[in-house]
PDB file of N, CA and C in Angstrom:
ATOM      1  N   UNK A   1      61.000 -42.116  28.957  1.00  0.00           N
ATOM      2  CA  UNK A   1      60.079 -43.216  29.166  1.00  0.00           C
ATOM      3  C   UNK A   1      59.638 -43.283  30.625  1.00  0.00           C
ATOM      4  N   UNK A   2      60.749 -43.083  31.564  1.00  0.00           N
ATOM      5  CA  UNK A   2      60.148 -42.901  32.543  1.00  0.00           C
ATOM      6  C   UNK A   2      59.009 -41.948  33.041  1.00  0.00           C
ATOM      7  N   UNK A   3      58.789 -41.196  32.487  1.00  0.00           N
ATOM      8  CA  UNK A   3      58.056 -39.693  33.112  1.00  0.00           C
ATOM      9  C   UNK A   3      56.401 -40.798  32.393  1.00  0.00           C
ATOM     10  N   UNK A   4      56.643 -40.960  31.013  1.00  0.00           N
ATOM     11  CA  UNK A   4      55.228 -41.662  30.603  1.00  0.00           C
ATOM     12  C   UNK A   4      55.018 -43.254  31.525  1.00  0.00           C
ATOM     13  N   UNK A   5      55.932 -43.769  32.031  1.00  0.00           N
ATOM     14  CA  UNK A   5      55.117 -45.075  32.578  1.00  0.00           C
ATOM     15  C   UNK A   5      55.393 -44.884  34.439  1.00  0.00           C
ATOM     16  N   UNK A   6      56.146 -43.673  35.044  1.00  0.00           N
ATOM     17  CA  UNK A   6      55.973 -43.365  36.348  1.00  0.00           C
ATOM     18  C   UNK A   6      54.994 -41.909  36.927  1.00  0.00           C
ATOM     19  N   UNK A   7      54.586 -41.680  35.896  1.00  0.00           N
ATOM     20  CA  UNK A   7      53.797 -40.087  36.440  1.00  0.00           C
ATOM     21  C   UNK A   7      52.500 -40.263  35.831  1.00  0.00           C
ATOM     22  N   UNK A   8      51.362 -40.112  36.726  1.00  0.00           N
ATOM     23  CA  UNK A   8      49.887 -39.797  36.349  1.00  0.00           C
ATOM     24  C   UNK A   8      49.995 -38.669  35.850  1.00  0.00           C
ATOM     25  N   UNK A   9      49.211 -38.162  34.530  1.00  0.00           N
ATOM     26  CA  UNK A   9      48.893 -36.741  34.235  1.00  0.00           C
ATOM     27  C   UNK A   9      48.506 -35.323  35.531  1.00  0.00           C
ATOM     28  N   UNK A  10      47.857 -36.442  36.272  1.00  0.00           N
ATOM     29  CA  UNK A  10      47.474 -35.329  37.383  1.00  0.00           C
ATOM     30  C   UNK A  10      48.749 -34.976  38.422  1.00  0.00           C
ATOM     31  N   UNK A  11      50.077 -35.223  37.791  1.00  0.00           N
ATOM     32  CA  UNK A  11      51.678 -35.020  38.613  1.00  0.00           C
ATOM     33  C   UNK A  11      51.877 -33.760  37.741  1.00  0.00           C
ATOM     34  N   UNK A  12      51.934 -34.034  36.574  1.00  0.00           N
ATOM     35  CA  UNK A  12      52.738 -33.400  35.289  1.00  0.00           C
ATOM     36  C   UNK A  12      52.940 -31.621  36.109  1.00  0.00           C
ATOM     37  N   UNK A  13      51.697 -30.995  36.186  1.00  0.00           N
ATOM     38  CA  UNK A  13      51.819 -29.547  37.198  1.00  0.00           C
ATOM     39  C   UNK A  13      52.732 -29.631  38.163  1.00  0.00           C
ATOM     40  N   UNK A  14      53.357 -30.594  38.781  1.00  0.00           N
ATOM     41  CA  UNK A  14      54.465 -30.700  39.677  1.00  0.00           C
ATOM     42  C   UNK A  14      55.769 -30.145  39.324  1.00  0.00           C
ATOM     43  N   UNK A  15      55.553 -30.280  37.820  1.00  0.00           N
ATOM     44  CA  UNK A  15      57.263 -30.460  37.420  1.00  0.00           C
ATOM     45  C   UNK A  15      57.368 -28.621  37.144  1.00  0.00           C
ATOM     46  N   UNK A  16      56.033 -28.079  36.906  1.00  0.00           N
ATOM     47  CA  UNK A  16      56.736 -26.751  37.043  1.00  0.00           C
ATOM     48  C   UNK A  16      56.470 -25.800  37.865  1.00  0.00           C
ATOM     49  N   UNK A  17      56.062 -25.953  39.468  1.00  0.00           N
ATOM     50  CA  UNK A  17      56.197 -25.606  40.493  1.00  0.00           C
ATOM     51  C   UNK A  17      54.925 -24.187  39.997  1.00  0.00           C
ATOM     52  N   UNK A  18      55.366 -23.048  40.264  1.00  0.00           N
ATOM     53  CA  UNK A  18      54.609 -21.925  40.350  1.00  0.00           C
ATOM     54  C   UNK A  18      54.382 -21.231  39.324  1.00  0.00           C
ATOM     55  N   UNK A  19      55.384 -21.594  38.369  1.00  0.00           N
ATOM     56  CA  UNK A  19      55.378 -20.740  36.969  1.00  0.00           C
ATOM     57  C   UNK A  19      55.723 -21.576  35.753  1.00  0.00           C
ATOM     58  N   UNK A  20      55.208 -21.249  34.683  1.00  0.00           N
ATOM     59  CA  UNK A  20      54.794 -22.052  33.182  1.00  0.00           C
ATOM     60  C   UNK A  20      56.490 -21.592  32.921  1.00  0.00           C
ATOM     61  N   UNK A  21      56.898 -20.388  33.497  1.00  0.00           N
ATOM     62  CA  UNK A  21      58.362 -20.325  32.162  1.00  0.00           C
ATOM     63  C   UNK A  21      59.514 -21.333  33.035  1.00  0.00           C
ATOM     64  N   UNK A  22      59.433 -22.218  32.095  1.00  0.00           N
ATOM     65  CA  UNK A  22      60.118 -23.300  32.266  1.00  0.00           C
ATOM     66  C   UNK A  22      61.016 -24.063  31.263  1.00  0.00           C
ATOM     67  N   UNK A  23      61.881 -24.243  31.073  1.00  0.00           N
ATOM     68  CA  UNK A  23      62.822 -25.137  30.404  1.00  0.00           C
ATOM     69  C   UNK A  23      63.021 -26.758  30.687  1.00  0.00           C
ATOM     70  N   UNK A  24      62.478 -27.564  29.809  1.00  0.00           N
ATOM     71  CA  UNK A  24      63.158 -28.836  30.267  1.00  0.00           C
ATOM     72  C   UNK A  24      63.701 -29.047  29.323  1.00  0.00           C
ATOM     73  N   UNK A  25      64.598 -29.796  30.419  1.00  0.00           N
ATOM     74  CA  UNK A  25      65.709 -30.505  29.642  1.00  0.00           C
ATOM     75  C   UNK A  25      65.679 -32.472  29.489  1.00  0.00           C
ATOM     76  N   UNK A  26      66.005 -32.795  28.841  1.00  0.00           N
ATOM     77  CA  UNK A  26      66.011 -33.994  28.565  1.00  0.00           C
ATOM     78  C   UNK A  26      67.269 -34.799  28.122  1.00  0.00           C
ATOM     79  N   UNK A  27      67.683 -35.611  29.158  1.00  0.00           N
ATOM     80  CA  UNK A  27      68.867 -36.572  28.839  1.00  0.00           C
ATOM     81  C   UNK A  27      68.632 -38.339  28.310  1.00  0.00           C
ATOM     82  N   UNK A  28      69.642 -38.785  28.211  1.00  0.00           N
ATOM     83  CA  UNK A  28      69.546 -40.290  28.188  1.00  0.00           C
ATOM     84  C   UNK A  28      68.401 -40.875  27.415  1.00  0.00           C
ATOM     85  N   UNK A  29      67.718 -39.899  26.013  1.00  0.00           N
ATOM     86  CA  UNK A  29      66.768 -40.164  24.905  1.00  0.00           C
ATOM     87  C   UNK A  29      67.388 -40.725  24.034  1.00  0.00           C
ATOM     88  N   UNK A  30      66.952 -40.922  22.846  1.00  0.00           N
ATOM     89  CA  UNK A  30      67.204 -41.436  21.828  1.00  0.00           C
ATOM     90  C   UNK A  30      67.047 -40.770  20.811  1.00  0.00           C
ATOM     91  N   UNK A  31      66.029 -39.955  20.696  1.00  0.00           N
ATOM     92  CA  UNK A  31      65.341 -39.403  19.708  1.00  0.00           C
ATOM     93  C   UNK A  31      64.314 -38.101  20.010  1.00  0.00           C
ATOM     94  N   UNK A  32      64.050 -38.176  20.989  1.00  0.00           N
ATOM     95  CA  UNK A  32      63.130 -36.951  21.521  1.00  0.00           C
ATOM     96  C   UNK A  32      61.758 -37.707  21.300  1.00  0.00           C
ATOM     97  N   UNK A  33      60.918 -38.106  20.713  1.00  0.00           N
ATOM     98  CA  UNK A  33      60.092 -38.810  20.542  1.00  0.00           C
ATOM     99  C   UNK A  33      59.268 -38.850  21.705  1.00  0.00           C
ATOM    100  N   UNK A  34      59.416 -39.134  22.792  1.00  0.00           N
ATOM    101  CA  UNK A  34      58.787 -39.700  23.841  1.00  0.00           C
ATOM    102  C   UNK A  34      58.702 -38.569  25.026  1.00  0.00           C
ATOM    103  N   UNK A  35      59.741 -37.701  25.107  1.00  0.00           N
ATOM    104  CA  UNK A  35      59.549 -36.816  25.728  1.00  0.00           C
ATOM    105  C   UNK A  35      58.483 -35.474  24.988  1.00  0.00           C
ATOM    106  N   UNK A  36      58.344 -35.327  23.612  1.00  0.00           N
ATOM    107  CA  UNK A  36      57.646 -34.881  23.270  1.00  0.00           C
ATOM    108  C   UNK A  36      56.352 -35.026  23.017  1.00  0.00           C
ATOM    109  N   UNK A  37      56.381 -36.267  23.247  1.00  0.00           N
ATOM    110  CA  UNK A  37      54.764 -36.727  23.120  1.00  0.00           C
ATOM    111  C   UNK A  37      54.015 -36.807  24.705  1.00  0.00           C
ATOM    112  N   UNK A  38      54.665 -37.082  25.479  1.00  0.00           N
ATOM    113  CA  UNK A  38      54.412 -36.693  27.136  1.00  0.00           C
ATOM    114  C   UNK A  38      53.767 -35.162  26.701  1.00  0.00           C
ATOM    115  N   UNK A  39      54.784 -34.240  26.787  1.00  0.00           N
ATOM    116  CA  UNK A  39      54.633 -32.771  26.492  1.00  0.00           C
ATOM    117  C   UNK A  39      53.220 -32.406  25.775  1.00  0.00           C
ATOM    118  N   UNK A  40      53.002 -33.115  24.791  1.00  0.00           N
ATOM    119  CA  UNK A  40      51.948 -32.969  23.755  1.00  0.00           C
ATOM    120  C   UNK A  40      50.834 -33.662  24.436  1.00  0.00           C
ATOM    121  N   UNK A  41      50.997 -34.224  25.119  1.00  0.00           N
ATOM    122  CA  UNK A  41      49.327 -34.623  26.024  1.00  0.00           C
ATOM    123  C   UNK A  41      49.574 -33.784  27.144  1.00  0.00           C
ATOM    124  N   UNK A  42      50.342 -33.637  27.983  1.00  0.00           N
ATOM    125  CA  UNK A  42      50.280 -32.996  29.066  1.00  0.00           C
ATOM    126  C   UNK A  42      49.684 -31.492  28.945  1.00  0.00           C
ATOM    127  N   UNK A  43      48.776 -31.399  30.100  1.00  0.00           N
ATOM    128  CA  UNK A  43      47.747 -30.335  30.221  1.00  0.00           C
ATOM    129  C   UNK A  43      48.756 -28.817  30.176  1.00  0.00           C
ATOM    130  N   UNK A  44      49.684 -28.893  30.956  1.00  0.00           N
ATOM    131  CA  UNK A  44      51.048 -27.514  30.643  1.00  0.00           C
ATOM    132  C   UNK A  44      51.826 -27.457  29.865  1.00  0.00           C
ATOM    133  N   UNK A  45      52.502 -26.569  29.364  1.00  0.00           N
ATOM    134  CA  UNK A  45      53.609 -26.903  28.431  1.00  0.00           C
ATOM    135  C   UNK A  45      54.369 -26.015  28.721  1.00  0.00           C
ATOM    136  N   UNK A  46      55.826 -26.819  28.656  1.00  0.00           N
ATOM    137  CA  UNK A  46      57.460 -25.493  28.742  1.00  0.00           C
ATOM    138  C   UNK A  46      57.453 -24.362  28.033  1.00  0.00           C
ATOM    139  N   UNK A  47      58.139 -23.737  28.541  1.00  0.00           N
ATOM    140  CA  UNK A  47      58.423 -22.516  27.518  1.00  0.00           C
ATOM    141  C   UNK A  47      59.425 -23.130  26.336  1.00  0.00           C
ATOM    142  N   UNK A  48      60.095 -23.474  26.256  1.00  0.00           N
ATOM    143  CA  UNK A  48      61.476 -24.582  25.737  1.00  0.00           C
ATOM    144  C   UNK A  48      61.972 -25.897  26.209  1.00  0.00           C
ATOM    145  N   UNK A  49      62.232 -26.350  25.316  1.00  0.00           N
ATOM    146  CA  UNK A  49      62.792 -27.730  25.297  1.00  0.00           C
ATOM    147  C   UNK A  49      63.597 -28.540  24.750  1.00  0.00           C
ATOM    148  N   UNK A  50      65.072 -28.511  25.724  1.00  0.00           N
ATOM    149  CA  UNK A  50      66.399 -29.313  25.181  1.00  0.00           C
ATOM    150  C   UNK A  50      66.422 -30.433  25.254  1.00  0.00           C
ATOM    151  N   UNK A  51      67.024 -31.252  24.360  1.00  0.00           N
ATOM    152  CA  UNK A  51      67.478 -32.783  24.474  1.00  0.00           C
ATOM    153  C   UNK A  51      68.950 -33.115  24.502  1.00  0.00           C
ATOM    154  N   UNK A  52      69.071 -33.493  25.183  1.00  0.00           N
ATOM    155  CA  UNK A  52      70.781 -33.492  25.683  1.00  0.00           C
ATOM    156  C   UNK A  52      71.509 -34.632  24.756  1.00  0.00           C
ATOM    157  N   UNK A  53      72.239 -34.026  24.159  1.00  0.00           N
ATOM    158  CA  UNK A  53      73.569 -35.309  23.449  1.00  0.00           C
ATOM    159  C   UNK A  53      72.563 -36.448  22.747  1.00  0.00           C
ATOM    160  N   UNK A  54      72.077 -36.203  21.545  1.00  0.00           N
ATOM    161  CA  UNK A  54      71.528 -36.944  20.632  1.00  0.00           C
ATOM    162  C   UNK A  54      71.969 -36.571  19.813  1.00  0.00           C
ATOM    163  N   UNK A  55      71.789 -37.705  18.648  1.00  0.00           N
ATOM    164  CA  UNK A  55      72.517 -37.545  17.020  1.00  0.00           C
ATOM    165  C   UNK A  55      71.678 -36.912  16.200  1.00  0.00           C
ATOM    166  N   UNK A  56      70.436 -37.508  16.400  1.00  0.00           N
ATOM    167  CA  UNK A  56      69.174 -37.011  15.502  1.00  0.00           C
ATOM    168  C   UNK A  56      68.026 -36.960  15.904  1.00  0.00           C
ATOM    169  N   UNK A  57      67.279 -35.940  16.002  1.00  0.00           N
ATOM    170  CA  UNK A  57      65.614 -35.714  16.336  1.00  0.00           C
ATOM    171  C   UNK A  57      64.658 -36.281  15.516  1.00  0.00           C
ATOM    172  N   UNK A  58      63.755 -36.971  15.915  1.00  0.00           N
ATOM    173  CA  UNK A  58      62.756 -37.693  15.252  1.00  0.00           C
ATOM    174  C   UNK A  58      61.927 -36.799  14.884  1.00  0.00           C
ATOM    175  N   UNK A  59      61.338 -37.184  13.468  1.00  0.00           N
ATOM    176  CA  UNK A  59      60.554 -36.106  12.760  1.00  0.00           C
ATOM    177  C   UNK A  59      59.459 -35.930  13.210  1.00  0.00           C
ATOM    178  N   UNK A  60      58.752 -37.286  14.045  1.00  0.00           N
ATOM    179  CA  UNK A  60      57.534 -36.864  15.232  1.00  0.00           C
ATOM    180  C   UNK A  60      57.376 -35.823  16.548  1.00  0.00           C
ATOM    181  N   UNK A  61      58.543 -35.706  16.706  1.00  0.00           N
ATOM    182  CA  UNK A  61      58.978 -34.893  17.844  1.00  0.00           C
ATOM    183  C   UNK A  61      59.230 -33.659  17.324  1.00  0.00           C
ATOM    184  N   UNK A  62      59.887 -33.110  16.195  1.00  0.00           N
ATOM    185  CA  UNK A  62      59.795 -31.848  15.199  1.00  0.00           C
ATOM    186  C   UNK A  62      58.469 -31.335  15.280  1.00  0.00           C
ATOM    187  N   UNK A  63      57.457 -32.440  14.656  1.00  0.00           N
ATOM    188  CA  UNK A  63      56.257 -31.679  14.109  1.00  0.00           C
ATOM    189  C   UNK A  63      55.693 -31.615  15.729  1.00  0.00           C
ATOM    190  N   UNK A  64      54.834 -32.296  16.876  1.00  0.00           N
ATOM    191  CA  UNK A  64      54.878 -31.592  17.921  1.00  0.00           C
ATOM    192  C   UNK A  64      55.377 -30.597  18.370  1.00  0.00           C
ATOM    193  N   UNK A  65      56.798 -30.302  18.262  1.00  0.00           N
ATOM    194  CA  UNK A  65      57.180 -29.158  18.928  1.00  0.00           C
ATOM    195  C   UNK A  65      56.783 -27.726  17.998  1.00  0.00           C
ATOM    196  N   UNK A  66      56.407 -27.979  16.633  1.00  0.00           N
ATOM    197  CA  UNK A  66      56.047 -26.900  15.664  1.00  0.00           C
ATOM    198  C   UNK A  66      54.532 -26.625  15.945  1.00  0.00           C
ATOM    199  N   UNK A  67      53.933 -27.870  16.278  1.00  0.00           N
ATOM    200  CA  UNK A  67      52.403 -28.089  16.959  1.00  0.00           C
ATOM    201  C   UNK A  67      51.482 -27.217  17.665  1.00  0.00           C
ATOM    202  N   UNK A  68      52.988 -27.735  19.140  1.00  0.00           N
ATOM    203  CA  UNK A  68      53.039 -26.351  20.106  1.00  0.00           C
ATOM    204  C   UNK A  68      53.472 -24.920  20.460  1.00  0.00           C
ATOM    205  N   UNK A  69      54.374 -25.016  19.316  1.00  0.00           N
ATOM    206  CA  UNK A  69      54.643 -23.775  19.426  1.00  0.00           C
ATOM    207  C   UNK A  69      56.228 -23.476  20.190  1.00  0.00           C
ATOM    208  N   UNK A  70      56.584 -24.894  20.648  1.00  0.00           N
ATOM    209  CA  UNK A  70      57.276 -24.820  21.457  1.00  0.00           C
ATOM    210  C   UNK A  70      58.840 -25.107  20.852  1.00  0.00           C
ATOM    211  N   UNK A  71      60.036 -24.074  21.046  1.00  0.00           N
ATOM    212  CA  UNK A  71      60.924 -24.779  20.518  1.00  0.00           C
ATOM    213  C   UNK A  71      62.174 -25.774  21.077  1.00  0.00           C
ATOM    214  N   UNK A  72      62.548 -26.331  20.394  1.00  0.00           N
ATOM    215  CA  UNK A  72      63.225 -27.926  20.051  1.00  0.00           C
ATOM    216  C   UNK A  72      64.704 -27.740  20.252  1.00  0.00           C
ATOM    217  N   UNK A  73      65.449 -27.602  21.114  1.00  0.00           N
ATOM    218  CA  UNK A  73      67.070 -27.673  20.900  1.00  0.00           C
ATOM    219  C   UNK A  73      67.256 -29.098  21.209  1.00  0.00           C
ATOM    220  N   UNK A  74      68.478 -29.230  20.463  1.00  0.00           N
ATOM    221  CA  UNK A  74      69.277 -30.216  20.876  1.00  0.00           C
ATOM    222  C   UNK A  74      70.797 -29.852  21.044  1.00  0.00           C
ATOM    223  N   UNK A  75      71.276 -30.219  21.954  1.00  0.00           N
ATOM    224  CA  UNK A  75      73.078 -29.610  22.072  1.00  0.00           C
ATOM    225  C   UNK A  75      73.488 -30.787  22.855  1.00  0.00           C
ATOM    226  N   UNK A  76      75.345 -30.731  22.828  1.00  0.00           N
ATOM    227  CA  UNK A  76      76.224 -31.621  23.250  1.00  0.00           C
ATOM    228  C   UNK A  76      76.695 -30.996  24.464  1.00  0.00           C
ATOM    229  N   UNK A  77      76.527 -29.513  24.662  1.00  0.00           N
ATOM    230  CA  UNK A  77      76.490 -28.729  26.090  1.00  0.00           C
ATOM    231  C   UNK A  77      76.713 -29.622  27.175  1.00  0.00           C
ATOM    232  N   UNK A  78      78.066 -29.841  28.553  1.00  0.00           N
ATOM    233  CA  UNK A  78      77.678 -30.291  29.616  1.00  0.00           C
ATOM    234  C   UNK A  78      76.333 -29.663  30.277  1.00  0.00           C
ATOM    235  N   UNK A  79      75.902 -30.536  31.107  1.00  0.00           N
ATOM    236  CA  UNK A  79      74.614 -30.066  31.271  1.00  0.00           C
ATOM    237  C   UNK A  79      74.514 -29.119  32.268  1.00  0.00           C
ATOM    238  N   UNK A  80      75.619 -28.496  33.189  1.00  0.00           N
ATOM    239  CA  UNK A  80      75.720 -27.687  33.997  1.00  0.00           C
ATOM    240  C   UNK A  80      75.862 -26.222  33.087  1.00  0.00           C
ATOM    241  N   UNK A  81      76.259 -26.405  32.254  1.00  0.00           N
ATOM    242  CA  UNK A  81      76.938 -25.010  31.047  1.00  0.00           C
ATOM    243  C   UNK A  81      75.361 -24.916  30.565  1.00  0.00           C
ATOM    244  N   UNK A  82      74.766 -26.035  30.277  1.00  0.00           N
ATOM    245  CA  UNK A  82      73.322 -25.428  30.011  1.00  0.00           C
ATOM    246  C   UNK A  82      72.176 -24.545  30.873  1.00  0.00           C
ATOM    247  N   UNK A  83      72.101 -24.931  32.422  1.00  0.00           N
ATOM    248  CA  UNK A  83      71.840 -24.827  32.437  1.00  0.00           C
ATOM    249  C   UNK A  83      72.387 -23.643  33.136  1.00  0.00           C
ATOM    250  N   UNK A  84      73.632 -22.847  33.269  1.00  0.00           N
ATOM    251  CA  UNK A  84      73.863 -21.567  33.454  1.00  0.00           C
ATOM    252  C   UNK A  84      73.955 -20.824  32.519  1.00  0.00           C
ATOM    253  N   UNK A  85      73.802 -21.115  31.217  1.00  0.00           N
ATOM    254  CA  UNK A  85      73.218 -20.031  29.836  1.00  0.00           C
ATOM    255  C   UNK A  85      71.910 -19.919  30.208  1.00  0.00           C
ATOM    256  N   UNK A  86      70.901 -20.698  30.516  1.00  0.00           N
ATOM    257  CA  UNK A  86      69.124 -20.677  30.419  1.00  0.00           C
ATOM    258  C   UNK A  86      69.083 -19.774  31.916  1.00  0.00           C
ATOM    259  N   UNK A  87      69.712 -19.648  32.886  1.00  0.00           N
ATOM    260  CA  UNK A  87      69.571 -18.802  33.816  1.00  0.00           C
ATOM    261  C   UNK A  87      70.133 -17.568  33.520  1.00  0.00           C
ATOM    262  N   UNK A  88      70.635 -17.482  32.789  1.00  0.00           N
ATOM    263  CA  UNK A  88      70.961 -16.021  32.365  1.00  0.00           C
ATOM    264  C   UNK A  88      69.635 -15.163  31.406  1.00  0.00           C
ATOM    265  N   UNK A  89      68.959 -16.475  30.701  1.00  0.00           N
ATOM    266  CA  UNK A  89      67.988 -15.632  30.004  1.00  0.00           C
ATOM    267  C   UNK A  89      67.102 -14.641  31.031  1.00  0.00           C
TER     268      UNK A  89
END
């Protein structure tokens, strides 16, 4: 929620510096919902996209990420273990 009511669209290119292959990750959601719908208007899009320690993915956030093309993890992973598997890719 924050990223949709603190970032103008014209930020969003910030978040991935020089290059599109990018991973975000997403904590402290509920549902994915909201981070995917940011994603789905925003002019760039990740290469992938985790949601950290949720029970269940909202079926709005499914069909976006099938939308884009983009795929959808969710894991209970500390978030440091995540993100030294995604640097190995």
């Amino acid at each position: 929620m924050r990223v949709i009511l603190e970032m103008s669209p014209s930020e969003y290119p910030k978040l991935f510096g020089s290059t599109t292959e990018r991973a975000f990750i997403f904590e402290h959601v509920s549902t994915g919902r909201s981070p995917m719908v940011v994603i789905r208007v925003a002019p760039i899009k990740p290469k992938l996209v985790v949601i950290h320690n949720i029970s269940s993915v909202d079926r709005l956030a499914v069909k976006i990420a099938q939308i884009e093309k983009i795929p959808l993890l969710t894991t209970k992973l500390p978030v440091d273990e995540i993100y030294t598997r995604l640097s190995k890719i």
